[in-house]
C-alpha atoms as a PDB file:
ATOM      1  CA  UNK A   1       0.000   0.000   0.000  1.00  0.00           C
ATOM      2  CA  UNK A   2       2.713   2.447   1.439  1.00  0.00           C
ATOM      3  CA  UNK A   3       4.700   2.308  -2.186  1.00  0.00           C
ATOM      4  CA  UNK A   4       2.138   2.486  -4.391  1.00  0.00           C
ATOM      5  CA  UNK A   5       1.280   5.750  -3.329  1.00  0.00           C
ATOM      6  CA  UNK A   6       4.165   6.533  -3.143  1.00  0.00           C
ATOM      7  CA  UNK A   7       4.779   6.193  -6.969  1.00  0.00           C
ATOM      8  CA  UNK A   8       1.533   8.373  -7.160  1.00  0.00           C
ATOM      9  CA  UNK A   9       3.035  11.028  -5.183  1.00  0.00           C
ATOM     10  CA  UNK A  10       6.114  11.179  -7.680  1.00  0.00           C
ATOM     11  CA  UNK A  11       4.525  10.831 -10.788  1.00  0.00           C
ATOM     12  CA  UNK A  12       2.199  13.985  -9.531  1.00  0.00           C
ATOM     13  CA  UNK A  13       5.255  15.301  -9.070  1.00  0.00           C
ATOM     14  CA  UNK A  14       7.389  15.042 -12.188  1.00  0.00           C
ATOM     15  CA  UNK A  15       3.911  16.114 -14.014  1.00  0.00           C
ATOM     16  CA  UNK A  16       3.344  19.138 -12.066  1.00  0.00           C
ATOM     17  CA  UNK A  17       7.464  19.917 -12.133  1.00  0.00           C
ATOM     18  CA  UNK A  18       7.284  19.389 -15.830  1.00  0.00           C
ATOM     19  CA  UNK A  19       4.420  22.022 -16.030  1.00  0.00           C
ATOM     20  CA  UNK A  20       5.709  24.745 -13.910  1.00  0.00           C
ATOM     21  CA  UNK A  21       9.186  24.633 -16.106  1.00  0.00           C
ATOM     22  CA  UNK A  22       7.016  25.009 -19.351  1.00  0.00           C
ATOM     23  CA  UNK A  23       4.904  28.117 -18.010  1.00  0.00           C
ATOM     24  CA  UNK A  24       8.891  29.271 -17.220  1.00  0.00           C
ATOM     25  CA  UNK A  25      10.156  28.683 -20.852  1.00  0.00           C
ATOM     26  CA  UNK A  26       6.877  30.345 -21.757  1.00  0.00           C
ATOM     27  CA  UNK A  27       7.108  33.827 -19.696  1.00  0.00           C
ATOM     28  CA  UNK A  28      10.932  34.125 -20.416  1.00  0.00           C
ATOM     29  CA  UNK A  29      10.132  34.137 -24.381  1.00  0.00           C
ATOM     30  CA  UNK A  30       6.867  36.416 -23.644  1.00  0.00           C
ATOM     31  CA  UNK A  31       9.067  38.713 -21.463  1.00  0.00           C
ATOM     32  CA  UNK A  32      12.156  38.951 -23.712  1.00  0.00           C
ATOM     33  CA  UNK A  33      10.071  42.124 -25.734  1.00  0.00           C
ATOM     34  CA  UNK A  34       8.875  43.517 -23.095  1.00  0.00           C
ATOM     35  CA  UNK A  35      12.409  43.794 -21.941  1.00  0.00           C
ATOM     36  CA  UNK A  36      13.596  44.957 -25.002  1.00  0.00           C
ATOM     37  CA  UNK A  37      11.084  47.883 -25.243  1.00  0.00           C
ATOM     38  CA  UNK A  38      11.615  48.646 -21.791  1.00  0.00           C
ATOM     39  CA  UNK A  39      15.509  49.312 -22.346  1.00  0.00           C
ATOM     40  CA  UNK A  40      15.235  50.916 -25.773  1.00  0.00           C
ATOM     41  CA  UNK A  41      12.511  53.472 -23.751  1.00  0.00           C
ATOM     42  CA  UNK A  42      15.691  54.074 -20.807  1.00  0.00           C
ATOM     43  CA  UNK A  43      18.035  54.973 -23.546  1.00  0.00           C
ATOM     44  CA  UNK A  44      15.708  57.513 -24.997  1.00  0.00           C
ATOM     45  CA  UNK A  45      14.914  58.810 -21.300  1.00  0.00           C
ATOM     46  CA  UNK A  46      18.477  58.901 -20.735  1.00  0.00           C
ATOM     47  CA  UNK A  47      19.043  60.785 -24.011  1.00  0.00           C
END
């Protein structure tokens, strides 16, 4: 009884590690404009 959940436990786990590393990948390419914009608007402050 005690292992088989367990393997339940990891497998929830992995699955919900493997999720939170895709929304990652996914804000980090969303973000990479925004970033971009935000320096190119300091450098024209700055100007």
């Amino acid at each position: 009884m005690g292992s088989k959940s367990k393997m339940n436990l990891m497998r929830s786990y992995k699955i919900l590690k493997k999720e939170a590393e895709q929304k990652l990948k996914k804000q980090q390419k969303e973000n990479a404009p925004d970033i971009i914009s935000k320096s190119i608007i300091q450098i024209n402050i700055n100007l």
